[in-house]
PDB file of N, CA and C in Angstrom:
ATOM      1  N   UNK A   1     240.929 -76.472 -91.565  1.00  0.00           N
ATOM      2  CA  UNK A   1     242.007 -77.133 -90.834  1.00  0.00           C
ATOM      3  C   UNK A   1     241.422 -77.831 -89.613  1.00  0.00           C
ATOM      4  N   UNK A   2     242.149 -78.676 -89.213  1.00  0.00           N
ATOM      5  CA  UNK A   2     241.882 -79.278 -88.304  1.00  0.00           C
ATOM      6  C   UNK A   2     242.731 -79.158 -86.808  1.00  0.00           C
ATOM      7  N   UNK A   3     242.247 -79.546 -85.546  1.00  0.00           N
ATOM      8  CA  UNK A   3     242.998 -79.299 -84.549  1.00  0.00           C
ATOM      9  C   UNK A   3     244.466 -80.065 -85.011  1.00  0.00           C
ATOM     10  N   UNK A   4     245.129 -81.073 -85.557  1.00  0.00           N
ATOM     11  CA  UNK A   4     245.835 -81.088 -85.577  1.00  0.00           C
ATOM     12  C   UNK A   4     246.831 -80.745 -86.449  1.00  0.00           C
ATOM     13  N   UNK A   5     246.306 -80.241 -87.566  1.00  0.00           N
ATOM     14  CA  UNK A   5     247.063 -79.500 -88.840  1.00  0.00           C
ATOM     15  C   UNK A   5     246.993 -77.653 -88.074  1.00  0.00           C
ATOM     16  N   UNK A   6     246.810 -77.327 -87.016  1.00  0.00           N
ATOM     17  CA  UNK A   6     246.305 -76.172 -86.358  1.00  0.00           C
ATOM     18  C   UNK A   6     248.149 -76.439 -85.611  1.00  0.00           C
ATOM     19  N   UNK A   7     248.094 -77.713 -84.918  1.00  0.00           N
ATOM     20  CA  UNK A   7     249.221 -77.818 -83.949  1.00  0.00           C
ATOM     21  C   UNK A   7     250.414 -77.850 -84.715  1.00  0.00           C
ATOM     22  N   UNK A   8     250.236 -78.892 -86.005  1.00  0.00           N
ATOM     23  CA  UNK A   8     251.892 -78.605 -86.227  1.00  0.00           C
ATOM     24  C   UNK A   8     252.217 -77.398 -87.302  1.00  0.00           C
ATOM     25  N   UNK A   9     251.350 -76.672 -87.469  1.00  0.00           N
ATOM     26  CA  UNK A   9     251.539 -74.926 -88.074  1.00  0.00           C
ATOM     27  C   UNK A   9     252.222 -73.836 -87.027  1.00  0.00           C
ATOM     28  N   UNK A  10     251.401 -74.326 -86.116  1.00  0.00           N
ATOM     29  CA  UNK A  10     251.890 -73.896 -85.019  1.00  0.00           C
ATOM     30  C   UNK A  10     253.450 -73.933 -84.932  1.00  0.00           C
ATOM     31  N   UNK A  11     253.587 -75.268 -84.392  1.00  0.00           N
ATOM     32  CA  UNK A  11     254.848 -75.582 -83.849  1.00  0.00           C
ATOM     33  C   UNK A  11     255.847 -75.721 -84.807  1.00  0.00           C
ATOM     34  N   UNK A  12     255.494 -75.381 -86.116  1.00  0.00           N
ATOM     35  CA  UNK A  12     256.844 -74.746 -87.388  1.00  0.00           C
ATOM     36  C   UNK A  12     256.782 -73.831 -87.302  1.00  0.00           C
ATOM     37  N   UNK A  13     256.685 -72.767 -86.755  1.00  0.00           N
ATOM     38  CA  UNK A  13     256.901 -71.156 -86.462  1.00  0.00           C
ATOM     39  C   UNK A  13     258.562 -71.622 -85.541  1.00  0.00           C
ATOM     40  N   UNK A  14     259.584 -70.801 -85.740  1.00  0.00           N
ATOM     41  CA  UNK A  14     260.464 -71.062 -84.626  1.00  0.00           C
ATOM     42  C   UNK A  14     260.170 -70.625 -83.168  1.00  0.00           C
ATOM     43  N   UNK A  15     261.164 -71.216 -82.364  1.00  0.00           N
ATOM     44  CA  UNK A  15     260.874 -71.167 -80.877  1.00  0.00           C
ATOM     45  C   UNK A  15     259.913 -71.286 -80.304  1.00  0.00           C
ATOM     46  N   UNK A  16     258.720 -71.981 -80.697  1.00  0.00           N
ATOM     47  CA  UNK A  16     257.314 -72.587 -80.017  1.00  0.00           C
ATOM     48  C   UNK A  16     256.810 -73.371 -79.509  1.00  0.00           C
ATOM     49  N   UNK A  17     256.686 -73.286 -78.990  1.00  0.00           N
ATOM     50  CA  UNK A  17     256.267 -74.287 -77.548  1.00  0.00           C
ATOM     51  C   UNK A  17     255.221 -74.930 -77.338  1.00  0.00           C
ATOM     52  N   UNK A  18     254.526 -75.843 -76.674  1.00  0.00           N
ATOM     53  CA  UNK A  18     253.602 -75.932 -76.338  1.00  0.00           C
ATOM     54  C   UNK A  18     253.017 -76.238 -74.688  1.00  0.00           C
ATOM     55  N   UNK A  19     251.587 -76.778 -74.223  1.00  0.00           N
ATOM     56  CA  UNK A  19     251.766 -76.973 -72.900  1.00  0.00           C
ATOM     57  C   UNK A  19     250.518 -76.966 -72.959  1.00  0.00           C
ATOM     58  N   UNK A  20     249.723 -78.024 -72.001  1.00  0.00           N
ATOM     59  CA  UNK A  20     248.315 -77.941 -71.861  1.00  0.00           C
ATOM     60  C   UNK A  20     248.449 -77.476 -70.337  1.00  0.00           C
ATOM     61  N   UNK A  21     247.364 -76.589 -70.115  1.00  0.00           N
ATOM     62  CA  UNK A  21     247.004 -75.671 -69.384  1.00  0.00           C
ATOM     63  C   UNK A  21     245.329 -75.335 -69.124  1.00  0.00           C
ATOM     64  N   UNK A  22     244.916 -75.247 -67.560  1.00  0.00           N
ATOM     65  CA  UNK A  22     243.663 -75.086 -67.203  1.00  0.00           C
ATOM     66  C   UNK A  22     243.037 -76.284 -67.501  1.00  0.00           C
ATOM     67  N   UNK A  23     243.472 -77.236 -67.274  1.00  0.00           N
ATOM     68  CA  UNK A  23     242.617 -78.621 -67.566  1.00  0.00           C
ATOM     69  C   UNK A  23     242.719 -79.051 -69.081  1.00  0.00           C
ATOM     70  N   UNK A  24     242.055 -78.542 -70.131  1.00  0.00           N
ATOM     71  CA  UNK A  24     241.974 -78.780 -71.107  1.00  0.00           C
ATOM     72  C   UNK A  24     242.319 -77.734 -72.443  1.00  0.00           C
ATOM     73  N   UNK A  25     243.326 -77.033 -71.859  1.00  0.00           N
ATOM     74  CA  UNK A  25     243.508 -75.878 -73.053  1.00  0.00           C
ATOM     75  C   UNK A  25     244.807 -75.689 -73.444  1.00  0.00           C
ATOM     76  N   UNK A  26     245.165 -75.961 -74.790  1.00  0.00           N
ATOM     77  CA  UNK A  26     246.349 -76.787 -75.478  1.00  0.00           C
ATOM     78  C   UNK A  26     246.748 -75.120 -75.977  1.00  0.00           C
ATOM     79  N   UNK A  27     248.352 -74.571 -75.177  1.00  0.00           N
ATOM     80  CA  UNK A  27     248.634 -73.364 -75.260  1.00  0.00           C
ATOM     81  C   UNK A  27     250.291 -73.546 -76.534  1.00  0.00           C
ATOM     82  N   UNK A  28     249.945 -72.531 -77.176  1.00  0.00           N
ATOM     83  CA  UNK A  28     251.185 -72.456 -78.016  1.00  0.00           C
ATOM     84  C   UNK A  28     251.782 -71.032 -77.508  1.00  0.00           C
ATOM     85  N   UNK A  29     253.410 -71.196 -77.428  1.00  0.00           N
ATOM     86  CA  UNK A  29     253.509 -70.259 -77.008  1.00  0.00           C
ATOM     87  C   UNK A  29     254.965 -69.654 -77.622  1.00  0.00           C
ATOM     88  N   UNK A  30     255.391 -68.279 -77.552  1.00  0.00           N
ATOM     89  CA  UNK A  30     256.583 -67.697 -77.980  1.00  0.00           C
ATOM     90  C   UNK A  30     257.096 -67.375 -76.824  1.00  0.00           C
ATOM     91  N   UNK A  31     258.723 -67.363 -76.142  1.00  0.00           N
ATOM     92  CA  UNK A  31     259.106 -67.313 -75.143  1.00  0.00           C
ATOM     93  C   UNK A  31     258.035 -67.170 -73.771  1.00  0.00           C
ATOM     94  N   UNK A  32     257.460 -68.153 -73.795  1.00  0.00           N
ATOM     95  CA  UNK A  32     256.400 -68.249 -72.621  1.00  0.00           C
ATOM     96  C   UNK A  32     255.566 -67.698 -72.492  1.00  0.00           C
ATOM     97  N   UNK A  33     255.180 -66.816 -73.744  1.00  0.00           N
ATOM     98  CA  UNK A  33     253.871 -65.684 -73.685  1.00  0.00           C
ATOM     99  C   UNK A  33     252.680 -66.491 -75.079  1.00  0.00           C
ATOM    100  N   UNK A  34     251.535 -67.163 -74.743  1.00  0.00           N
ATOM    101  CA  UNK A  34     250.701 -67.452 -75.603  1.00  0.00           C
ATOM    102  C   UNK A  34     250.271 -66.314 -76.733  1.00  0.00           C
ATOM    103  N   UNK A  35     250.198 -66.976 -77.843  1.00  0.00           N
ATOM    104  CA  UNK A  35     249.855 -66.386 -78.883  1.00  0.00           C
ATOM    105  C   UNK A  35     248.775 -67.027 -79.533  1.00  0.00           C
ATOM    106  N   UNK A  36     248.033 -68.238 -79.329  1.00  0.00           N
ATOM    107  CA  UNK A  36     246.755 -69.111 -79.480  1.00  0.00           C
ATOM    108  C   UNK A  36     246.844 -69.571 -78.678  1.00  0.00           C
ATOM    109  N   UNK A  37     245.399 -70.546 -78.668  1.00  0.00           N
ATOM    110  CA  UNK A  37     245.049 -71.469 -77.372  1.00  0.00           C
ATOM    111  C   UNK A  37     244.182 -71.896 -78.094  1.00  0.00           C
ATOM    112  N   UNK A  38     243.882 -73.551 -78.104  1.00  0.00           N
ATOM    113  CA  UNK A  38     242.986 -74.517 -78.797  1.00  0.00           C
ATOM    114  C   UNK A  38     242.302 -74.992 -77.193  1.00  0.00           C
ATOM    115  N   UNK A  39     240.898 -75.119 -77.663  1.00  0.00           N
ATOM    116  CA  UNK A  39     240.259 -75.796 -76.952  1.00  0.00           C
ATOM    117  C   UNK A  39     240.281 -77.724 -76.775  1.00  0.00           C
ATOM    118  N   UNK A  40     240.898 -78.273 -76.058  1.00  0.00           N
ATOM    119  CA  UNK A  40     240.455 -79.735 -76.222  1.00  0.00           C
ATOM    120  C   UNK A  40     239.718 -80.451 -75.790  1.00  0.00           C
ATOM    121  N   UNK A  41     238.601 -79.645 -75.115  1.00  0.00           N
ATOM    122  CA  UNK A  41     237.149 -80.605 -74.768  1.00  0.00           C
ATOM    123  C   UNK A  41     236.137 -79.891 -76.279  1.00  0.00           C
ATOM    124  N   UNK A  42     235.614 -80.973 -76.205  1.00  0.00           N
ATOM    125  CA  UNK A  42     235.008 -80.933 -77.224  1.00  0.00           C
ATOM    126  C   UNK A  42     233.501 -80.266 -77.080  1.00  0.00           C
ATOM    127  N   UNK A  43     233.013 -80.099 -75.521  1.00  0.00           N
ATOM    128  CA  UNK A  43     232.168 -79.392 -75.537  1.00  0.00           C
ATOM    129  C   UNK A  43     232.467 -77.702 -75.269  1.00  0.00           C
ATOM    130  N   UNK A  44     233.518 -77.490 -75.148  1.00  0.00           N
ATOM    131  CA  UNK A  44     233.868 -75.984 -75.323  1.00  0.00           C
ATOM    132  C   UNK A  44     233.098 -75.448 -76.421  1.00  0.00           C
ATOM    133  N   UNK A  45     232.726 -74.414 -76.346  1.00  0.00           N
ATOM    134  CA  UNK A  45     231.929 -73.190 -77.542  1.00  0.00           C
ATOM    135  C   UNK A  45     233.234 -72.831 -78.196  1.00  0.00           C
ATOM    136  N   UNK A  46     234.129 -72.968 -77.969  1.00  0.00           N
ATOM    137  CA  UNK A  46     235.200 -72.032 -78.928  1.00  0.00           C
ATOM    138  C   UNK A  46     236.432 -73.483 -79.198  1.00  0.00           C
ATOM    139  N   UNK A  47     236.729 -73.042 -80.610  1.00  0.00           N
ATOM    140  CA  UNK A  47     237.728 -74.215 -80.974  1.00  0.00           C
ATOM    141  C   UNK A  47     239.449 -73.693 -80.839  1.00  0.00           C
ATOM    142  N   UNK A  48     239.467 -72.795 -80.820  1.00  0.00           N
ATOM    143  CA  UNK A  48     241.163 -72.267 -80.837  1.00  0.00           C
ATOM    144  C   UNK A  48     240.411 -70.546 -80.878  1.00  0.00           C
ATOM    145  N   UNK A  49     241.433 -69.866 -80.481  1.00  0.00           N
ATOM    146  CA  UNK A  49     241.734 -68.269 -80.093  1.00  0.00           C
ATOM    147  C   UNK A  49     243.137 -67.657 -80.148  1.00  0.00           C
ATOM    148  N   UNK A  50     243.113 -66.657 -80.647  1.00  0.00           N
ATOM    149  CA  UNK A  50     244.182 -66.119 -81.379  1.00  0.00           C
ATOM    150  C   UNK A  50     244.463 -64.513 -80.680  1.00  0.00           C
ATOM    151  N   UNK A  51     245.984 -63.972 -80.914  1.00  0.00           N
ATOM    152  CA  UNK A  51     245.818 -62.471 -80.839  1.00  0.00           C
ATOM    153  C   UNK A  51     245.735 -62.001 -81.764  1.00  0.00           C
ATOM    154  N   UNK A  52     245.204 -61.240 -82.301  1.00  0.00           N
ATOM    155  CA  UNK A  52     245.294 -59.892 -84.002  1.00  0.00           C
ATOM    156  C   UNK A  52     245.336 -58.948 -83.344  1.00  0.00           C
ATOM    157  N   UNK A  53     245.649 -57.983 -84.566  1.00  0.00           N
ATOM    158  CA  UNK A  53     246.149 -56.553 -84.068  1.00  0.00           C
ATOM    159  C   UNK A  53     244.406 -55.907 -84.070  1.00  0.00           C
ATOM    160  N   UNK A  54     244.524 -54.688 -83.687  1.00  0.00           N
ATOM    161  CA  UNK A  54     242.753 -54.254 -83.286  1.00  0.00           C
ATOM    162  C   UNK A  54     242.348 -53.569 -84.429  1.00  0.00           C
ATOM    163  N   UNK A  55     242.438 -53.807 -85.571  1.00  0.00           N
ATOM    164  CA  UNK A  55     242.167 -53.445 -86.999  1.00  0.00           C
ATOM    165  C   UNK A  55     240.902 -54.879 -87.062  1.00  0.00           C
ATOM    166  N   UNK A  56     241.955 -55.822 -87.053  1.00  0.00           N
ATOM    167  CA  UNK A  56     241.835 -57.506 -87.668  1.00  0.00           C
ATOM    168  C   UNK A  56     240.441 -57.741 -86.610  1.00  0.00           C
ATOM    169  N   UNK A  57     240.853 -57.629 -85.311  1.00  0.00           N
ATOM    170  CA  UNK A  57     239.728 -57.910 -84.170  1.00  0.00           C
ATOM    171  C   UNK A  57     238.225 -57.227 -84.705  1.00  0.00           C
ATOM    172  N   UNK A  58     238.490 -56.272 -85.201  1.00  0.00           N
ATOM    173  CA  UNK A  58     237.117 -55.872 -85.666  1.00  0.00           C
ATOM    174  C   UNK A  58     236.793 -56.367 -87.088  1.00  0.00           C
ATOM    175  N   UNK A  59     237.542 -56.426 -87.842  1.00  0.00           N
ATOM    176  CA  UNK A  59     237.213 -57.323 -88.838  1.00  0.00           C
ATOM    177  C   UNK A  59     236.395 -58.459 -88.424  1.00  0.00           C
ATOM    178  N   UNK A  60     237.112 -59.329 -88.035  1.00  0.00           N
ATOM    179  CA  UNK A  60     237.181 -60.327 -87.424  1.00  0.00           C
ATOM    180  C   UNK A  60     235.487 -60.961 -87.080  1.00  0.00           C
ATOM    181  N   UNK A  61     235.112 -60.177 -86.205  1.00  0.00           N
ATOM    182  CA  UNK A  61     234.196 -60.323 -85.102  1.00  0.00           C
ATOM    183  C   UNK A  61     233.040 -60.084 -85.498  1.00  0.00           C
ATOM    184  N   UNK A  62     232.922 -58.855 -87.035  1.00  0.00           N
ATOM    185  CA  UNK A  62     231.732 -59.563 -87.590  1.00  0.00           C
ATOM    186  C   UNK A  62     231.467 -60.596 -88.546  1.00  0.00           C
ATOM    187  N   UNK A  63     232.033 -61.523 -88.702  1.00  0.00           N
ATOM    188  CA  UNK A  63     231.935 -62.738 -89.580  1.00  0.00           C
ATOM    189  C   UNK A  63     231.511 -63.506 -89.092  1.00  0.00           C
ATOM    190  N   UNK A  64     230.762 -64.459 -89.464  1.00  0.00           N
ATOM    191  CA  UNK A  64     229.827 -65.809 -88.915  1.00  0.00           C
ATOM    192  C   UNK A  64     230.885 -66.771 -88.922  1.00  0.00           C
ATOM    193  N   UNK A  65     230.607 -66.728 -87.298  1.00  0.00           N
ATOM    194  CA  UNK A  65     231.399 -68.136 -86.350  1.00  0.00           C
ATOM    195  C   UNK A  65     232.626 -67.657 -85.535  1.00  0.00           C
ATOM    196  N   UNK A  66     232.764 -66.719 -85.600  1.00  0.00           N
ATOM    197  CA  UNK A  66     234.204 -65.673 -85.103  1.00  0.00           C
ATOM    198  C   UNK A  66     233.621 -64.655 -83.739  1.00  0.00           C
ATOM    199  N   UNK A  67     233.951 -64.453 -82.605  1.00  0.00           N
ATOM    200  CA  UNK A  67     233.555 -63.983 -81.623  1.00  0.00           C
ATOM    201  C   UNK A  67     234.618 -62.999 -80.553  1.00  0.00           C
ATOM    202  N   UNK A  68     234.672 -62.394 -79.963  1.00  0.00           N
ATOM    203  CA  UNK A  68     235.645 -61.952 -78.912  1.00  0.00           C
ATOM    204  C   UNK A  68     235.929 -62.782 -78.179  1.00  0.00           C
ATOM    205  N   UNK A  69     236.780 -63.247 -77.785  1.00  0.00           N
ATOM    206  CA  UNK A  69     237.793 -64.454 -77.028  1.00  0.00           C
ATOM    207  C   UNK A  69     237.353 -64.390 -75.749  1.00  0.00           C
ATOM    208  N   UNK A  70     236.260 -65.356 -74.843  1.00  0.00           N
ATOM    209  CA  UNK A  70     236.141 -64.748 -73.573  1.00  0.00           C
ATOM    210  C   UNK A  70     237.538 -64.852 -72.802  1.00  0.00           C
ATOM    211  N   UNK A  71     237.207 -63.713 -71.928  1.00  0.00           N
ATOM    212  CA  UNK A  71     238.698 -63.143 -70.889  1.00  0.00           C
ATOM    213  C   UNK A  71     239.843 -62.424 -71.613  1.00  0.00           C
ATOM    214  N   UNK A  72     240.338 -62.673 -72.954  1.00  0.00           N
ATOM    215  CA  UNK A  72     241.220 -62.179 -73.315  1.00  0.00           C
ATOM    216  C   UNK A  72     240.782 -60.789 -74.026  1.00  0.00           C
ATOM    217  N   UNK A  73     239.318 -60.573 -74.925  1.00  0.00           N
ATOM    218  CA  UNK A  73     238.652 -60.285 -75.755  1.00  0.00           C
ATOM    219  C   UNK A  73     239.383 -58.764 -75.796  1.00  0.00           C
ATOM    220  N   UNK A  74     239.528 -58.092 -74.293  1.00  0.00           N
ATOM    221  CA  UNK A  74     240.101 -57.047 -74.611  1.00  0.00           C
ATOM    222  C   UNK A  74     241.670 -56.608 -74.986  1.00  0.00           C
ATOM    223  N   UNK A  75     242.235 -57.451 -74.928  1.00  0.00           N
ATOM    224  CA  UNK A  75     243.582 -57.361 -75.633  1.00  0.00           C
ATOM    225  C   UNK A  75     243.372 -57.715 -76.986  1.00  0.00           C
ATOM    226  N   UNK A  76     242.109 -57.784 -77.996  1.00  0.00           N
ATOM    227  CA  UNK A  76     242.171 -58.222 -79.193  1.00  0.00           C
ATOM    228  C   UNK A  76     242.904 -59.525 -80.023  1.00  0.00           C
ATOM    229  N   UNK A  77     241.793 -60.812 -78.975  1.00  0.00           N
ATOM    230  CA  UNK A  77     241.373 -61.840 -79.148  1.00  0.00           C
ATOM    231  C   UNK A  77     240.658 -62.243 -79.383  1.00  0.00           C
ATOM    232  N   UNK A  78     240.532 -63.002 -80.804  1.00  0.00           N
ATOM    233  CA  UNK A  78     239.069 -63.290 -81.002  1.00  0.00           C
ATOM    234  C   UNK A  78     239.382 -65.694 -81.136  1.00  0.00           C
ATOM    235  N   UNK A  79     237.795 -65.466 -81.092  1.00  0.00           N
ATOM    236  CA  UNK A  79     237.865 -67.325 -80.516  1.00  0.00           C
ATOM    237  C   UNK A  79     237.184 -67.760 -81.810  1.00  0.00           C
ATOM    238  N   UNK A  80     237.631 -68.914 -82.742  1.00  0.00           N
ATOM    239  CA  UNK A  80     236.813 -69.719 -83.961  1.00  0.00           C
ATOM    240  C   UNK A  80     235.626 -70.436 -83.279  1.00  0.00           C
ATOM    241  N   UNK A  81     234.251 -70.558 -83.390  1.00  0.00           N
ATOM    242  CA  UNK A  81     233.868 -71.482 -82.988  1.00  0.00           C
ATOM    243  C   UNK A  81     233.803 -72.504 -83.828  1.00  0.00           C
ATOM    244  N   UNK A  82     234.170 -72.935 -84.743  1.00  0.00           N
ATOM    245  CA  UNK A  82     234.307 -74.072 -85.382  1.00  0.00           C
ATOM    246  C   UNK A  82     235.617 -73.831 -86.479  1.00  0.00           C
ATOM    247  N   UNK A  83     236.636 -74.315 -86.390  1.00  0.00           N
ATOM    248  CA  UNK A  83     238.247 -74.355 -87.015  1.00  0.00           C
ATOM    249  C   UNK A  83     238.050 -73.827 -88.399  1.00  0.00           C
ATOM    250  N   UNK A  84     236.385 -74.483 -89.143  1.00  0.00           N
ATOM    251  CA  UNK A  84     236.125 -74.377 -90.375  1.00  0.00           C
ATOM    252  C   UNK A  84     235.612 -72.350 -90.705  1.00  0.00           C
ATOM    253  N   UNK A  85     235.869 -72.012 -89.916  1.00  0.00           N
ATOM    254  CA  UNK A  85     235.191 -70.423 -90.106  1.00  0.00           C
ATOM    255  C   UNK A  85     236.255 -69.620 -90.936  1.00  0.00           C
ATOM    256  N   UNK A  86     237.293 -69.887 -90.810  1.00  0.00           N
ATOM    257  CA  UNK A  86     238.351 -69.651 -91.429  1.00  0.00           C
ATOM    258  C   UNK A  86     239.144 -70.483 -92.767  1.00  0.00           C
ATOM    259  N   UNK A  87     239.564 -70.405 -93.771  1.00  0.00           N
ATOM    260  CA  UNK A  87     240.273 -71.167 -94.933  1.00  0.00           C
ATOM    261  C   UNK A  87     241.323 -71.346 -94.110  1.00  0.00           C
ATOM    262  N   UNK A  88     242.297 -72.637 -94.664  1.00  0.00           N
ATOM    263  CA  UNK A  88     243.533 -72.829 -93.907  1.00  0.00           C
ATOM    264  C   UNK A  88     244.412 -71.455 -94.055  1.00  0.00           C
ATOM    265  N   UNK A  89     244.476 -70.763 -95.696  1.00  0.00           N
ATOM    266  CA  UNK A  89     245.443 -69.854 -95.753  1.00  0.00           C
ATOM    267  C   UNK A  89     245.551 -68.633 -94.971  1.00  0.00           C
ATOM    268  N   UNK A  90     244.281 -68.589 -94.391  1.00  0.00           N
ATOM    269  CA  UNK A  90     243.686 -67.084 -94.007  1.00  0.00           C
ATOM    270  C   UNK A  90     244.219 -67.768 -92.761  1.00  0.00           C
ATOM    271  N   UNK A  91     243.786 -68.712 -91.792  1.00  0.00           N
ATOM    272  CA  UNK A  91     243.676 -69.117 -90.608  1.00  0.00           C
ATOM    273  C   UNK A  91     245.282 -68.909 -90.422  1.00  0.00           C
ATOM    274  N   UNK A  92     246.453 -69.741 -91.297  1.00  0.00           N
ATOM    275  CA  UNK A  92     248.036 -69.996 -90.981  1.00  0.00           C
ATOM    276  C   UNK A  92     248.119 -67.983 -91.193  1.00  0.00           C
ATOM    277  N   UNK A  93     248.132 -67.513 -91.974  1.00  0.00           N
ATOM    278  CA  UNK A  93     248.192 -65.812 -91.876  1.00  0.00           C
ATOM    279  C   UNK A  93     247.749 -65.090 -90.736  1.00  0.00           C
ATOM    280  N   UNK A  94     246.991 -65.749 -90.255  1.00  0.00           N
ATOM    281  CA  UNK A  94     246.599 -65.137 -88.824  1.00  0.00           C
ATOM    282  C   UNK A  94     246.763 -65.456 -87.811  1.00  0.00           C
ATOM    283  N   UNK A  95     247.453 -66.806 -87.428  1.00  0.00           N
ATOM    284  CA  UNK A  95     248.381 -67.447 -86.661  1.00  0.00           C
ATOM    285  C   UNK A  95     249.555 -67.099 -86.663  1.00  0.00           C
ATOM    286  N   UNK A  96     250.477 -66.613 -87.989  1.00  0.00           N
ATOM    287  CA  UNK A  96     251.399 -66.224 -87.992  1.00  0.00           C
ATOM    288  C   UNK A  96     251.850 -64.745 -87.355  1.00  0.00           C
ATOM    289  N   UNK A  97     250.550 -64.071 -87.478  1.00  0.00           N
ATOM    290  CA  UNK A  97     250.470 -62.420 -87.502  1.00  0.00           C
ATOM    291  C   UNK A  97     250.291 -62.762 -85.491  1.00  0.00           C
ATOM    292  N   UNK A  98     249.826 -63.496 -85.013  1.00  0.00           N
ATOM    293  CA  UNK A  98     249.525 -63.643 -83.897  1.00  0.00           C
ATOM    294  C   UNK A  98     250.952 -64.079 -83.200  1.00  0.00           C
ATOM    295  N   UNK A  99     251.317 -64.650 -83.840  1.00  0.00           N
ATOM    296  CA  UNK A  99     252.924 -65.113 -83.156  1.00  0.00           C
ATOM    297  C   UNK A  99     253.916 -63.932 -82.977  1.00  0.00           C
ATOM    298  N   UNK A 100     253.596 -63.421 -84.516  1.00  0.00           N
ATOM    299  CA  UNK A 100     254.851 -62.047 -84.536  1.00  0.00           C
ATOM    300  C   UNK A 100     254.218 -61.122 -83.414  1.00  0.00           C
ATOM    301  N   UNK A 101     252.796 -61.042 -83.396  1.00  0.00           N
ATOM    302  CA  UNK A 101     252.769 -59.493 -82.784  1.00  0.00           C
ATOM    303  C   UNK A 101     253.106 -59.930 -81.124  1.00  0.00           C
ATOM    304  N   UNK A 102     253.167 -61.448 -80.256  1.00  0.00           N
ATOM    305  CA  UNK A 102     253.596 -61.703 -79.240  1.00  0.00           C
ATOM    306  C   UNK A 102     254.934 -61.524 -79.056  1.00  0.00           C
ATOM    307  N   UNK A 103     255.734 -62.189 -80.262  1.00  0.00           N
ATOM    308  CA  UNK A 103     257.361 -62.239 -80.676  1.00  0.00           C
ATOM    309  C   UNK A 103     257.541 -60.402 -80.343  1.00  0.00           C
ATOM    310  N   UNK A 104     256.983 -59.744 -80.984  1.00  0.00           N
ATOM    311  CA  UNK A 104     257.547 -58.320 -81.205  1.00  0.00           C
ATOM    312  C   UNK A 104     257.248 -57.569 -79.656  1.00  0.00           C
ATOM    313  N   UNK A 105     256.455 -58.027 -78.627  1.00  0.00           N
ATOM    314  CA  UNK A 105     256.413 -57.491 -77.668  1.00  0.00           C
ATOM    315  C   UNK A 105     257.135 -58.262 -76.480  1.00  0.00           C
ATOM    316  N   UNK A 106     257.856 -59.130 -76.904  1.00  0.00           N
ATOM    317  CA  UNK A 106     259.182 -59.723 -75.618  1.00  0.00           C
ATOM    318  C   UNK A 106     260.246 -58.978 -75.101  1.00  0.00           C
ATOM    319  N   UNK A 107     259.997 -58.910 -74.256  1.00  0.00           N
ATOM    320  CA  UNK A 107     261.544 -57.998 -73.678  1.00  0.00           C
ATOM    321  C   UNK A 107     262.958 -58.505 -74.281  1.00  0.00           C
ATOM    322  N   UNK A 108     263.632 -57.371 -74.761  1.00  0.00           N
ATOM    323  CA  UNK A 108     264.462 -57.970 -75.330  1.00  0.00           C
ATOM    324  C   UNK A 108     265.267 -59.161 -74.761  1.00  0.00           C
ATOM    325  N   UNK A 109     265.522 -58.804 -73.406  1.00  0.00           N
ATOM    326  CA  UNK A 109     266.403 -60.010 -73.322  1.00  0.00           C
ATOM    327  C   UNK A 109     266.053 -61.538 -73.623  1.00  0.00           C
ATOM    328  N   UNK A 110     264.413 -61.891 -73.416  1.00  0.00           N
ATOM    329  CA  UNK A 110     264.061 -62.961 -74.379  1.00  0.00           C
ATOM    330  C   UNK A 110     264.220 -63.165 -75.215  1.00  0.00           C
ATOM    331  N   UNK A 111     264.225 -62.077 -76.305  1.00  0.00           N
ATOM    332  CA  UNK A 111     264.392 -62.346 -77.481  1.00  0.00           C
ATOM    333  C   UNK A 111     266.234 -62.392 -78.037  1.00  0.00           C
ATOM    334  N   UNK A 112     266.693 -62.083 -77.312  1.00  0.00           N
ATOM    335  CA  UNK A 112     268.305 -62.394 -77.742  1.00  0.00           C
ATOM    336  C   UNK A 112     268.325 -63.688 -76.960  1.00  0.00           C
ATOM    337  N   UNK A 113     267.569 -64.371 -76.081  1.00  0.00           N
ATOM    338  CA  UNK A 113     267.779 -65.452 -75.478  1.00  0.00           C
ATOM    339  C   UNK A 113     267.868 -66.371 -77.183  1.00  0.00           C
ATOM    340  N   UNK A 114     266.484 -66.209 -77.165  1.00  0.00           N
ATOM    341  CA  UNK A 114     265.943 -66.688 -78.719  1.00  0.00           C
ATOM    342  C   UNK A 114     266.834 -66.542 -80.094  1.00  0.00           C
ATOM    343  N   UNK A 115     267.637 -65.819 -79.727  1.00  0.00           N
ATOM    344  CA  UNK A 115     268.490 -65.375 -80.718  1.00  0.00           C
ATOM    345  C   UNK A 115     267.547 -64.713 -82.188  1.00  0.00           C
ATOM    346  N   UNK A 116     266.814 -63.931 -81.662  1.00  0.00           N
ATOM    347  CA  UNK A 116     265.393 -63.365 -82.606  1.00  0.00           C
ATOM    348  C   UNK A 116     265.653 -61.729 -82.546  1.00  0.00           C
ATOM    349  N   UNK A 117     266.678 -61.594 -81.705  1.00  0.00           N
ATOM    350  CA  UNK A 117     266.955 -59.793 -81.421  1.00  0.00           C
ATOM    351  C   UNK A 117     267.644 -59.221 -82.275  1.00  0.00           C
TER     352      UNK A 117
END
């Protein structure tokens, strides 16, 4: 996949947002809480970063091109360094799993905002 087949996967999940943030870092988000972050300078080491649950994070992290997310790494984030490290199907499954597990930790009243409660 590409950064922009990355964005509008993204942004067909309901209630998602977007917002560039820190200069160059293109944030998707579920009631205001990120669940990825794409890199858009092109000399960044990491192409997009995700949350998984801490099963997946260790999966994850030993596969070639897949790393701990710097800064986030300990909440079980890991960073693509190249979009291609992942198949699209695996990549949208793990974007998705990254959305829910943000979605599932909103205080409820966000989430009845969302009408998701």
């Amino acid at each position: 996949m590409d950064l922009e087949q990355v964005r509008k996967y993204c942004l067909s999940l309901p209630h998602v947002t977007e917002r560039v943030q820190w200069g160059n870092d293109l944030l998707f988000c579920i009631g205001e809480k990120m669940f990825a972050v794409a890199g858009l300078d092109a000399k960044y080491p990491t192409k997009l970063s995700f949350k998984c649950t801490p099963e997946k994070f260790a999966e994850l992290i030993e596969r070639e091109g897949i790393i701990p997310a710097p800064y986030v790494a300990r909440y079980h984030w890991v960073a693509l360094e190249d979009l291609d490290a992942l198949n699209k199907k695996e990549l949208q499954g793990l974007l998705k799993n990254a959305y829910q597990l943000v979605h599932d930790k909103l205080p409820l009243k966000v989430r009845k905002k969302l009408g998701t409660a």
